[in-house]
Protein backbone atom coordinates (compact mmCIF):
# COMPACT_ATOMS: atom_id res chain seq x y z
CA UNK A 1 0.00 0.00 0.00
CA UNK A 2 0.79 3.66 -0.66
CA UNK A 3 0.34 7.06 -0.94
CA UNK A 4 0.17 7.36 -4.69
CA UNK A 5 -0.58 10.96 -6.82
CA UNK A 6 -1.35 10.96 -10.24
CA UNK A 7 -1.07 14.52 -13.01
CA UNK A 8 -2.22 13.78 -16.23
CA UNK A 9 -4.29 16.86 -17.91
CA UNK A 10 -6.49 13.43 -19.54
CA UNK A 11 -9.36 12.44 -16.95
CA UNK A 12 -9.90 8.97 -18.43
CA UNK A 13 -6.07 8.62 -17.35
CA UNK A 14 -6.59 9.57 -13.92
CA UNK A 15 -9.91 7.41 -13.82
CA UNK A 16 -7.43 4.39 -15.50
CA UNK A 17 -5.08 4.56 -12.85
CA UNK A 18 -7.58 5.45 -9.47
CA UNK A 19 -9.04 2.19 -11.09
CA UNK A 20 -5.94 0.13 -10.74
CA UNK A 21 -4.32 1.55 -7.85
CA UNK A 22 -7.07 1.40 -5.55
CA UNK A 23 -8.02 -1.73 -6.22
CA UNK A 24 -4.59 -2.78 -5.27
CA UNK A 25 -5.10 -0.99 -1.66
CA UNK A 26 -3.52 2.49 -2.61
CA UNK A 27 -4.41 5.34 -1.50
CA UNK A 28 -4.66 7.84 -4.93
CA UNK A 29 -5.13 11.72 -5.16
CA UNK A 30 -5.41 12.79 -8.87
CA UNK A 31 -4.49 16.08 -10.43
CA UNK A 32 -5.14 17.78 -13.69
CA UNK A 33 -2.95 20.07 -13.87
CA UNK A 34 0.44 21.89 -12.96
CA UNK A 35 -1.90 23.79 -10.42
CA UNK A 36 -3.65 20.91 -9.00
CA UNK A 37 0.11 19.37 -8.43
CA UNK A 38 1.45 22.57 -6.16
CA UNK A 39 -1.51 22.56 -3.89
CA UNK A 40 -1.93 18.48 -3.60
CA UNK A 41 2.06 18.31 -2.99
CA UNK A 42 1.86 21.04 0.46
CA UNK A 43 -1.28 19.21 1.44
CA UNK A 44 -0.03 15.55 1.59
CA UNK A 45 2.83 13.48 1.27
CA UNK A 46 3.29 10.57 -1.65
CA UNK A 47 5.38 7.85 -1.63
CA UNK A 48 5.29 7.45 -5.46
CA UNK A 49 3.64 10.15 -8.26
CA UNK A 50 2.55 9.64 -12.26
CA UNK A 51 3.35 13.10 -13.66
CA UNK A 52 2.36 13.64 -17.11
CA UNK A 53 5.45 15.29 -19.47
CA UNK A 54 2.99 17.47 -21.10
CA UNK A 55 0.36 19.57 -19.09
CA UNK A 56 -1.59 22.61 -20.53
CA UNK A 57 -0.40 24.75 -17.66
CA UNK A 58 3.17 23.26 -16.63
CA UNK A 59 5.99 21.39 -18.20
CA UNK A 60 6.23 17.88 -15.90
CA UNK A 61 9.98 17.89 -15.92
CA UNK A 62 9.74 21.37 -13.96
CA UNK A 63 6.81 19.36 -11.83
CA UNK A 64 9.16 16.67 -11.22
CA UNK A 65 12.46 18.86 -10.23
CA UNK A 66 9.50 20.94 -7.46
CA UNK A 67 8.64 17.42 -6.58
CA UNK A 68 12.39 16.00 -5.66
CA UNK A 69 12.80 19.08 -4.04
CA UNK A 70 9.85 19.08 -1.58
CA UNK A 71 9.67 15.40 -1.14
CA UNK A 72 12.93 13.35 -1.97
CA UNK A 73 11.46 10.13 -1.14
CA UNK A 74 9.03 10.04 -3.28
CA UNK A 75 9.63 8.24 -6.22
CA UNK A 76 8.65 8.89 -9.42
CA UNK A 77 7.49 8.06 -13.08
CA UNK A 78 6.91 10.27 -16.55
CA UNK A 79 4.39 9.55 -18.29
CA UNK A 80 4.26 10.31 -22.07
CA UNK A 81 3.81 9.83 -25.57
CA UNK A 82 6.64 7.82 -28.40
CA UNK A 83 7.40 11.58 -29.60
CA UNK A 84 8.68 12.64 -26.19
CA UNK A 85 10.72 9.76 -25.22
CA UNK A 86 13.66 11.56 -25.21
CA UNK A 87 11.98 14.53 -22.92
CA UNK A 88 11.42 11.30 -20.66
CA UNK A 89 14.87 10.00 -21.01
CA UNK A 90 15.75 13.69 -19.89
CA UNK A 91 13.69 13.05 -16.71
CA UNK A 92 15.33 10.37 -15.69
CA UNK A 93 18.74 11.97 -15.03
CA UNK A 94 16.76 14.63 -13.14
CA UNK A 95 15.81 12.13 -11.01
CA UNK A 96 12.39 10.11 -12.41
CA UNK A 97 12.77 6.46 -11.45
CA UNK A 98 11.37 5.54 -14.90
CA UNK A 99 8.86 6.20 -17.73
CA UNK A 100 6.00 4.60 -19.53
CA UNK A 101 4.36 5.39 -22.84
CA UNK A 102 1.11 5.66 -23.88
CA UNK A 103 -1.36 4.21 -24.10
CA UNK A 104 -0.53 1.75 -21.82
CA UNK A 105 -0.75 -1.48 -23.42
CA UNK A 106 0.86 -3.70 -21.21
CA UNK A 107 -0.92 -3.65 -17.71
CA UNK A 108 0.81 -6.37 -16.09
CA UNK A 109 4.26 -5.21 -16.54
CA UNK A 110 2.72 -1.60 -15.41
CA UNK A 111 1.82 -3.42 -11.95
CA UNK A 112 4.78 -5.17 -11.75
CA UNK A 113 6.54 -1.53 -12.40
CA UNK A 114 4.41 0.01 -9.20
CA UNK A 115 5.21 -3.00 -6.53
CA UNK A 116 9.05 -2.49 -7.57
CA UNK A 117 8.57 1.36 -6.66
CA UNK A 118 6.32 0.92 -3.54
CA UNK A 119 8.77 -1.96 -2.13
CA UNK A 120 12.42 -2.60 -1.83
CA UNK A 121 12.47 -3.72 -5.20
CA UNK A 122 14.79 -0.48 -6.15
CA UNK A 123 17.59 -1.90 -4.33
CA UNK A 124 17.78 -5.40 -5.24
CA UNK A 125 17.07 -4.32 -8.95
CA UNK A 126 20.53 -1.82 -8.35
CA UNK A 127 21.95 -4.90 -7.25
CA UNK A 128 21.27 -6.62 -10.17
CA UNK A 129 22.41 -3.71 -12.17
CA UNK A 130 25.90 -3.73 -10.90
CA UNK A 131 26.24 -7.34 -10.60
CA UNK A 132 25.31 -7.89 -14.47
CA UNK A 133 27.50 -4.92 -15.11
CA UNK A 134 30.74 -6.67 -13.72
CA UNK A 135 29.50 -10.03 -15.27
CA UNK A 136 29.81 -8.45 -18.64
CA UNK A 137 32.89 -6.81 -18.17
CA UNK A 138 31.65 -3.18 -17.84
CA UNK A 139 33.55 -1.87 -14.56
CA UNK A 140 31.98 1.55 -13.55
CA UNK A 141 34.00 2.17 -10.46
CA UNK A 142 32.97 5.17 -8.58
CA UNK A 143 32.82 7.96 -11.25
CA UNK A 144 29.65 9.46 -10.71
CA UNK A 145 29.61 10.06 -14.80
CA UNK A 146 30.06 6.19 -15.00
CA UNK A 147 27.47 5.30 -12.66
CA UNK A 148 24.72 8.09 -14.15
CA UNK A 149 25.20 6.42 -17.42
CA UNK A 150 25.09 2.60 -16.21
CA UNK A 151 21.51 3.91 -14.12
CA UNK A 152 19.92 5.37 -17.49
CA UNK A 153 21.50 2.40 -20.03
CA UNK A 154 19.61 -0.27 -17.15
CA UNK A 155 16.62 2.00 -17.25
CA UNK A 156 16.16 2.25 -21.04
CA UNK A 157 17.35 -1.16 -22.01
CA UNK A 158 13.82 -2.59 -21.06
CA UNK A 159 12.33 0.05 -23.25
CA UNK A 160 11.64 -0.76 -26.94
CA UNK A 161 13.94 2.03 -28.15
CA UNK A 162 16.74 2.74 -30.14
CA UNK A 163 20.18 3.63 -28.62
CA UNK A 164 23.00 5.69 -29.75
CA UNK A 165 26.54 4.95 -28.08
CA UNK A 166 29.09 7.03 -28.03
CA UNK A 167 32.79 7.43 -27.50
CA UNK A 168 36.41 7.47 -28.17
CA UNK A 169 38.39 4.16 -29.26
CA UNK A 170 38.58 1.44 -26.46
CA UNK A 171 36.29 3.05 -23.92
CA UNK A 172 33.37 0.26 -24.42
CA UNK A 173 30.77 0.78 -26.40
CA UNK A 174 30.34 -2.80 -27.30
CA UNK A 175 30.11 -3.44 -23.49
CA UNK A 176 28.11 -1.36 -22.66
CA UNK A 177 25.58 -2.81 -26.19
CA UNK A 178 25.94 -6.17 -24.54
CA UNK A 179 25.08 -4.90 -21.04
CA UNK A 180 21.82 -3.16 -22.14
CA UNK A 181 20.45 -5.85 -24.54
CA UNK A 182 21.30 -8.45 -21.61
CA UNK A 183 19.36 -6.15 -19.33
CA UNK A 184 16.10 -6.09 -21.73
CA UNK A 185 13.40 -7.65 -22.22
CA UNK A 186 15.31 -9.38 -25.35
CA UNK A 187 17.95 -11.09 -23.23
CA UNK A 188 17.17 -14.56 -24.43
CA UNK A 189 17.25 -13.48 -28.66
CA UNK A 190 20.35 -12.93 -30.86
CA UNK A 191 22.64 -10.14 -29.99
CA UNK A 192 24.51 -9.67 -33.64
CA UNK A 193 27.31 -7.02 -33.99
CA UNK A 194 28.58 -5.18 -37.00
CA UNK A 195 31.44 -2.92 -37.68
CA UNK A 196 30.14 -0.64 -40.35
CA UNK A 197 33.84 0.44 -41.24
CA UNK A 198 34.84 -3.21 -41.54
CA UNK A 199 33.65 -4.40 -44.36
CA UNK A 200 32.95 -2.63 -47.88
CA UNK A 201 29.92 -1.34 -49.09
CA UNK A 202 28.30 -3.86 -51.07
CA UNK A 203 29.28 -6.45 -48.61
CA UNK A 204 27.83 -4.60 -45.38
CA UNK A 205 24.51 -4.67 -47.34
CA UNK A 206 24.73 -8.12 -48.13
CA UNK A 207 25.60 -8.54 -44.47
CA UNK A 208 22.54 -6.31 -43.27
CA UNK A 209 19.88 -7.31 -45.61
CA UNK A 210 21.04 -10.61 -47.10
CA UNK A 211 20.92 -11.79 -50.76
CA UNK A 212 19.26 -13.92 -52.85
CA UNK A 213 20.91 -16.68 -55.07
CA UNK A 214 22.50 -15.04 -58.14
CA UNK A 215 22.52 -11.21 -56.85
CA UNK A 216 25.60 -11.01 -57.26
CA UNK A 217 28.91 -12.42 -58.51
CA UNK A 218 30.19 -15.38 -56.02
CA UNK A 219 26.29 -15.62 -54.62
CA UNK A 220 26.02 -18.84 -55.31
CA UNK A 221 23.27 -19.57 -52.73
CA UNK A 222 20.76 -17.72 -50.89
CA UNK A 223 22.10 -15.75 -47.75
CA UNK A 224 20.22 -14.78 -44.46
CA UNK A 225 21.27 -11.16 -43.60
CA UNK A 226 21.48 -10.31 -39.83
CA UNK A 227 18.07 -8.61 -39.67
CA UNK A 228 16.81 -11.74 -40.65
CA UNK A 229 19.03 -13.58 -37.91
CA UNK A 230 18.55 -11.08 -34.99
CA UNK A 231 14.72 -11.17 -35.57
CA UNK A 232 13.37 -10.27 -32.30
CA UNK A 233 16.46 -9.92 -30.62
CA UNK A 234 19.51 -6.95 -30.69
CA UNK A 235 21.58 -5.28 -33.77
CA UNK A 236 24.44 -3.69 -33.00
CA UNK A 237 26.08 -1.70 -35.97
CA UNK A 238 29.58 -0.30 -34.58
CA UNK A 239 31.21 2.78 -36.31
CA UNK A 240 27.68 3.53 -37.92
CA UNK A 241 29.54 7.16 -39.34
CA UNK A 242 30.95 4.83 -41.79
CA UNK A 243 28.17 3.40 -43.43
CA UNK A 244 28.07 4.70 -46.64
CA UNK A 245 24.96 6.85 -47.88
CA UNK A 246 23.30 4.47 -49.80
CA UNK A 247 23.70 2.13 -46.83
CA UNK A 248 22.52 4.56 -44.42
CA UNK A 249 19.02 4.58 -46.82
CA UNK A 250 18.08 1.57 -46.63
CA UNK A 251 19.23 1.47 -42.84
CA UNK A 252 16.39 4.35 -42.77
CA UNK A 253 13.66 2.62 -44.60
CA UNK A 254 13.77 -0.30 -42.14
CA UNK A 255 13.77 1.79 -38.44
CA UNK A 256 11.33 3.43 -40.06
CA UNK A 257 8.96 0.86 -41.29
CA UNK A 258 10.61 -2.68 -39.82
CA UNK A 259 10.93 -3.52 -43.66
CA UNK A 260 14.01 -4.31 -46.04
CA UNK A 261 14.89 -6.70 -49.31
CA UNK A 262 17.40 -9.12 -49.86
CA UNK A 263 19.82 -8.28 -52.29
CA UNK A 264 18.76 -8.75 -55.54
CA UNK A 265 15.55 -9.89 -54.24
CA UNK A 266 11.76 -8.47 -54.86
CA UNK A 267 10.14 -9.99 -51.65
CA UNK A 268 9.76 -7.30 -48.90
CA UNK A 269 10.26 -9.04 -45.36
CA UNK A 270 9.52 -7.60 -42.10
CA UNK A 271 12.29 -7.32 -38.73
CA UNK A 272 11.50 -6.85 -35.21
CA UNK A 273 15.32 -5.95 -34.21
CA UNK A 274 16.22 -2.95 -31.67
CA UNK A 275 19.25 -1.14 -32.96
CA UNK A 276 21.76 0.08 -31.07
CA UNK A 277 24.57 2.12 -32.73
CA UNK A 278 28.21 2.85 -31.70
CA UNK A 279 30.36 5.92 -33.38
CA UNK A 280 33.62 7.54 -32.30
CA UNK A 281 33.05 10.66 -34.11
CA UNK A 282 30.54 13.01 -33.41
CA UNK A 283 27.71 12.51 -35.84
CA UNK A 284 25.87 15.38 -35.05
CA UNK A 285 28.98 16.98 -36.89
CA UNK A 286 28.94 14.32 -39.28
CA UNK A 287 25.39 15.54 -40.31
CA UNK A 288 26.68 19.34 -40.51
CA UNK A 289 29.88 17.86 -43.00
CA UNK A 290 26.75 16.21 -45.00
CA UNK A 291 28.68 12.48 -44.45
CA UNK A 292 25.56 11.37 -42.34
CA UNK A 293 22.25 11.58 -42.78
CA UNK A 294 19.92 13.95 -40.44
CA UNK A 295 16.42 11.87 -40.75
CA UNK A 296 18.91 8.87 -39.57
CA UNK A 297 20.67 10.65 -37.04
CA UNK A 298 16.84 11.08 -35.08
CA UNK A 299 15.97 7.90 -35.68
CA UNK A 300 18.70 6.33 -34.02
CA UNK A 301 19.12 9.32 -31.20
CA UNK A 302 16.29 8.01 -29.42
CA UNK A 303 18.58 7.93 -26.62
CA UNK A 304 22.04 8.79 -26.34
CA UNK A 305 24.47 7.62 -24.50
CA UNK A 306 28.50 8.83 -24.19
CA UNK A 307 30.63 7.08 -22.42
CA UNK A 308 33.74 9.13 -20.64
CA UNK A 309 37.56 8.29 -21.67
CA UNK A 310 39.55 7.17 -19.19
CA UNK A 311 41.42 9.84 -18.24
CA UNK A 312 38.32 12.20 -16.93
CA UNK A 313 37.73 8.67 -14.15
CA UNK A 314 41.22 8.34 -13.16
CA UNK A 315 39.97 7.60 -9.79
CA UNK A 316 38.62 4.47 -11.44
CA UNK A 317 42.09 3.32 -12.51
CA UNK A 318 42.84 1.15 -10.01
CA UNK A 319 39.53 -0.43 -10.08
CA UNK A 320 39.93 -1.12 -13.64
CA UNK A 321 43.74 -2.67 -12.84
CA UNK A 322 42.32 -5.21 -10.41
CA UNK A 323 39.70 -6.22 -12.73
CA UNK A 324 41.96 -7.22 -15.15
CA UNK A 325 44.21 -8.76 -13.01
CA UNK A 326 41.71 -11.03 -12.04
CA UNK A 327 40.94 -11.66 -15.54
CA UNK A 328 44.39 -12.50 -16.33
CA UNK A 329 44.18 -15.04 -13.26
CA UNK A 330 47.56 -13.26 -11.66
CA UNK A 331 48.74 -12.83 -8.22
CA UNK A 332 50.36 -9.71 -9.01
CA UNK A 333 49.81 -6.38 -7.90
CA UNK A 334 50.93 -2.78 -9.19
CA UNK A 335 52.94 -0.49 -7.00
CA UNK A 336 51.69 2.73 -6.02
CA UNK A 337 54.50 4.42 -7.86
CA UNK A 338 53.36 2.52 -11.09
CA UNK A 339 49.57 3.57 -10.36
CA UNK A 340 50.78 6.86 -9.74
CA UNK A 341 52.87 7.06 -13.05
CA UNK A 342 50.06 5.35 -15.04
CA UNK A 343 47.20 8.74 -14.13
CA UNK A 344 49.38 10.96 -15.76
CA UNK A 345 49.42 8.87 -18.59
CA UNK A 346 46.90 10.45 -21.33
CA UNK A 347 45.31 7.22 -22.24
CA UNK A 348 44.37 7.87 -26.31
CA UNK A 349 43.36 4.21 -26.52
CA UNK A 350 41.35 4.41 -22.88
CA UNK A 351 40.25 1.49 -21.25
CA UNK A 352 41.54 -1.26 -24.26
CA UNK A 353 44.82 0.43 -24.10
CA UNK A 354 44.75 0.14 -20.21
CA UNK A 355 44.25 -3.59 -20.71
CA UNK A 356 46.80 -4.04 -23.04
CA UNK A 357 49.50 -2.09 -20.78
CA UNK A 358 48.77 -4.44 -17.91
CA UNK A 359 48.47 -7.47 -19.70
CA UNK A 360 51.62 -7.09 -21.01
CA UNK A 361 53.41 -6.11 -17.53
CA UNK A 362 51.89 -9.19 -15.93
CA UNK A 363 53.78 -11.15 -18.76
CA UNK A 364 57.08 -9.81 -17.87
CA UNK A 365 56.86 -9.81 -14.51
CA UNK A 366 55.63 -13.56 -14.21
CA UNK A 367 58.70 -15.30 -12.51
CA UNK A 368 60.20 -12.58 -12.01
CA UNK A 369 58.18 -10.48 -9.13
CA UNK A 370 55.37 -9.99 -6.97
CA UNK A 371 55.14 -7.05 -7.43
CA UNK A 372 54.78 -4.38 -10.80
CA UNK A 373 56.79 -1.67 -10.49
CA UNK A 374 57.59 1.05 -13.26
CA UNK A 375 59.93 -1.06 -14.94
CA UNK A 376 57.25 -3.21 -16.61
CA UNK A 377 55.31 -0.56 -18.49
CA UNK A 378 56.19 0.88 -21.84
CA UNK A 379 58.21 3.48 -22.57
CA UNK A 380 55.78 6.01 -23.23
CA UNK A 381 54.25 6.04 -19.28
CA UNK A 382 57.80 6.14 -18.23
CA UNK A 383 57.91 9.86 -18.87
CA UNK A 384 56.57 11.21 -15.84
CA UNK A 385 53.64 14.38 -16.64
CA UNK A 386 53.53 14.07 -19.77
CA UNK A 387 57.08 15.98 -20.32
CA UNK A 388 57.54 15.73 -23.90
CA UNK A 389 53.86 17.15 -24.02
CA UNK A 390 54.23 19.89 -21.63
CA UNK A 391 57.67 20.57 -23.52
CA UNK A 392 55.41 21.01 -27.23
CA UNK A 393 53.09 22.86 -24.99
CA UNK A 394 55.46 25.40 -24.20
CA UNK A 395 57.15 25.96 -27.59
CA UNK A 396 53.03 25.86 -29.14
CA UNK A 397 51.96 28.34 -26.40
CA UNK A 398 54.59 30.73 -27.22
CA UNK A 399 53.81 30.56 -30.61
CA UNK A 400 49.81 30.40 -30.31
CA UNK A 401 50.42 34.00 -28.12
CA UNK A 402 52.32 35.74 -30.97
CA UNK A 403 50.41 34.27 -33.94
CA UNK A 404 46.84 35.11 -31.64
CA UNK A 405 48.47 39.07 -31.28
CA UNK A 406 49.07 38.98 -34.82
CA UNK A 407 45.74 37.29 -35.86
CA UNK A 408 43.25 39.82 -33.42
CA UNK A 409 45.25 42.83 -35.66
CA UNK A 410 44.82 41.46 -38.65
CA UNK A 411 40.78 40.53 -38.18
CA UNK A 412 40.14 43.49 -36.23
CA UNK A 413 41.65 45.32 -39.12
CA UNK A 414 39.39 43.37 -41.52
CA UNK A 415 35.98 43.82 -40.00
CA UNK A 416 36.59 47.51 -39.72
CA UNK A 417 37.56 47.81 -43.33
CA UNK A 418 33.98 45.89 -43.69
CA UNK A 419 32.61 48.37 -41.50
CA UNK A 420 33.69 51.78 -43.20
CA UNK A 421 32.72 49.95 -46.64
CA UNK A 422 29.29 51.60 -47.86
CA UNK A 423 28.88 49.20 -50.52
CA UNK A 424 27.24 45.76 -50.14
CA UNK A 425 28.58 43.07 -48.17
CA UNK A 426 28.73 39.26 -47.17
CA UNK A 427 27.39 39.90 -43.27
CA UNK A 428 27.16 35.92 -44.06
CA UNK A 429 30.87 35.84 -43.99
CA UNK A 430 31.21 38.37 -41.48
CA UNK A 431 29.41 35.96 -39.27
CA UNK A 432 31.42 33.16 -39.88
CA UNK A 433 34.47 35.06 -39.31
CA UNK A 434 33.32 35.96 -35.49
CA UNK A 435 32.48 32.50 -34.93
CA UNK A 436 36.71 31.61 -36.01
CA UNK A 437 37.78 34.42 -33.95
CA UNK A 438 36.23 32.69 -30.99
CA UNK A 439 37.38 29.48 -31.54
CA UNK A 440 40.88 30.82 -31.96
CA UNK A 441 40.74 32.63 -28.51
CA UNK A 442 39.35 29.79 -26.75
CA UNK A 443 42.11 27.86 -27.95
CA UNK A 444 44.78 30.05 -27.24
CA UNK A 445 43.49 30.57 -23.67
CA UNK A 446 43.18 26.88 -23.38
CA UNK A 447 47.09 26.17 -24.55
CA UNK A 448 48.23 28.81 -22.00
CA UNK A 449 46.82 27.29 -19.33
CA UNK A 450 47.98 24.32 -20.58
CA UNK A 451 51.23 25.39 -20.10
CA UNK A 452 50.72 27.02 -16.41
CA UNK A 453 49.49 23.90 -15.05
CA UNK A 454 52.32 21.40 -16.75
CA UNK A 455 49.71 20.10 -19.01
CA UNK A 456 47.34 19.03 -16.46
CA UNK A 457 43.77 19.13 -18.30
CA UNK A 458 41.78 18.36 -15.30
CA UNK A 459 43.48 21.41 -13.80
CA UNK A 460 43.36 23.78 -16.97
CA UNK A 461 39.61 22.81 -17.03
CA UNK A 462 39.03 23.85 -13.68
CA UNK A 463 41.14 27.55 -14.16
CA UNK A 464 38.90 28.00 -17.00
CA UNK A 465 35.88 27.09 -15.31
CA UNK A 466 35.31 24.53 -17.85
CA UNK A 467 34.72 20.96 -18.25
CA UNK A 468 37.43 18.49 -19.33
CA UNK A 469 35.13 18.03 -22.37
CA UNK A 470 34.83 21.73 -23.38
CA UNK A 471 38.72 21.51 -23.30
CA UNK A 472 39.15 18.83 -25.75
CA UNK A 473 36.62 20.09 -28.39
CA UNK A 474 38.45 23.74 -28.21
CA UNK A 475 41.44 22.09 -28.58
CA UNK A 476 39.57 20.16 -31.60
CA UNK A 477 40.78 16.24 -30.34
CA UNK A 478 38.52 13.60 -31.98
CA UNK A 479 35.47 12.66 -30.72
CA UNK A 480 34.86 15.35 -28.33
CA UNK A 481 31.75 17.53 -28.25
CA UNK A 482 31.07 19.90 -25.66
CA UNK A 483 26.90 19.72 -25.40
CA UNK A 484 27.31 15.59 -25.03
């Protein structure tokens, strides 16, 4: 039994759920609106509460930040429609517990839903989370970043949605795939992977869609594609910015309508696959450098999710070391001094390269030690903060001060010649040259402070009041985007 409020501006809604939560022994209060919320919330207290993402009088993500505010406890769940699942998605990292769409079609697994909230369920269930998490290999440490994104991946993976991974190289994106299709409802159907930058064009789509007997030279028989095979279970298409065009078309046509063809075929078949996609780069940019498709992109951006490189959770390094220790079935351990030397290490190839790096100690340390000292690692962690680094940083800096003198004169000198100019003009271009001018200063200001802090980012980031992130796109590294 509980204390239960539901705000949903629908009255046959509110009638659905005093219906069903009464008859279970709850106690319900409805509400119609963002009005009838503030005064039922200072009159009573609610152990759980339906809010509605889309009132006439309030948005229900500003209902739901009041309502974590006044009452902590109380747990809660969005309710809204398949063109606002990522406004619900956004309520869950403000705190929701979950979401459901409507119209509600599967009752049972709604009640099953409200006993979870209204018990202990939420623990055990977190338990779960974190227990399947280090089953699959996906170590989250203590990084609250880490841990956000494991909550929301275990959240949305029983939700018939697509998902959109990203991250740099190595940081585990497939993990993370495998973790949230073995979390759904799906667990027991294929989970099929694809890298998209693998294989060549015509052969992805042979791969994707399948052929019939004859499409092709060297078809000599009649090939499922992986649609076909993960029917009812998980696709997961790695590197998806380098699908080709065409590819990405026919990808299109079947998230959009669960249909494709074979190769060569003429028979239109029908897939029941969730799709979860992986890409390094950022393809929002991708879309802007007209490589990927927009009307793809939002398909597949149902839900995004970007996992953090290694070196912004260094606290999780050690973690991450034992893990794979254990793995490698090893009674050695790392020194502190080799731990210590290892965090200033920049990590390009993140939590893949950290694997290989230990891997590799533990072989050539095997008979010899107990113990890994800095010996064992490679050459390039030997260099303690990132000298050779901090060394280019200094020569850059000096450089990026006189060539950013030299390049304010010269466009300050520009745009006033633009000014005085009474005749027409590009304000287009004028535009676009503002837009470089602040890109240039953020990076100069970012590769002086650079140098001030011996090419600590974490530290540079926090002088300039910025996140690690920010830092990386100004100083425009792969794969970083400063809204992810």
């Amino acid at each position: 039994m509980g204390n239960i409020l539901v705000i949903d501006d629908e009255r046959e809604v509110g009638t659905f759920f005093q219906h069903l939560l009464e008859g279970r022994g709850n106690k319900v209060k409805l509400g119609f609106s963002g009005e009838d919320f503030f005064q039922l919330i200072q009159q009573y207290k609610f152990d759980l509460a339906f809010i509605d993402v889309k009132l006439p009088d309030a948005n229900g993500l500003n209902l739901l930040k009041q309502l974590k505010r006044s009452c902590p406890s109380c747990k809660a769940v969005v309710m809204t429609g398949y063109s606002t699942v990522k406004t619900a998605v956004e309520a869950i990292k403000h705190g929701a517990n979950d979401y459901i769409e409507k119209p509600f079609d599967d009752i049972e697994q709604l009640e099953r839903l409200i006993d979870e909230l209204l018990s202990d369920g939420p623990l055990s269930s977190q338990d779960d989370m974190y227990k399947l998490a280090e089953t699959l290999g996906f170590i989250v440490g203590t990084n609250k970043e880490m841990n956000d994104l494991l909550k929301l991946a275990y959240k949305i993976a029983k939700k018939n949605v697509n998902v959109l991974i990203e991250g740099e190289t190595g940081t585990g994106k497939e993990v993370l795939a495998h973790f949230i299709h073995n979390a759904s409802m799906r667990y027991d159907q294929p989970f099929i992977g694809v890298n998209c930058g693998a294989v060549s064009e015509t052969l992805l789509e042979s791969e994707l869609f399948g052929h019939e007997k004859g499409a092709f030279t060297g078809a000599v028989k009649e090939k499922k594609g992986i649609f076909e095979i993960a029917n009812r279970g998980t696709l997961f298409l790695d590197e998806i910015g380098e699908a080709s065009l065409a590819t990405q078309v026919k990808l299109l046509r079947v998230l959009e309508t669960g249909e494709y063809i074979r190769v060569g075929g003429e028979t239109i078949r029908k897939t029941n696959t969730r799709i979860i996609a992986a890409s390094h780069v950022n393809l929002a940019k991708a879309v802007e450098e007209k490589t990927f498709r927009e009307d793809l992109l939002y398909r597949l951006d149902v839900v995004k999710l970007t996992i953090p490189p290694l070196r912004e959770r260094l606290e999780d390094l050690p973690i991450l070391i034992d893990y794979f220790l254990k793995k490698l079935n090893t009674p050695l351990s790392f020194s502190e001094d080799c731990i210590s030397r290892m965090k200033q290490y920049h990590w390009p190839g993140n939590v893949r390269e950290l694997y290989n790096v230990v891997k590799r100690a533990v072989t050539l340390a095997e008979g010899e030690t107990e113990v890994i000292t800095v010996d064992y690692l490679p050459e390039k962690l030997k260099v303690p903060l990132h000298l050779e680094q901090v060394s280019n940083n200094k020569r850059s800096t000096k450089d990026e001060v006189e060539d950013l003198e030299a390049y304010l004169q010269k466009w300050m000198n520009g745009v006033l010649a633009l000014w005085k100019n009474s005749d027409r003009l590009d304000l287009e271009q004028v535009i676009s040259s503002v837009k470089e001018l602040e890109t240039k200063i953020g990076r100069s200001f970012v590769m002086k402070m650079l140098k001030e802090t011996l090419g600590n980012r974490k530290e540079a980031a926090d002088r300039l009041n910025i996140s690690v992130r920010t830092l990386r796109y100004l100083l425009k590294e792969k794969g970083a985007d400063p809204k992810a």
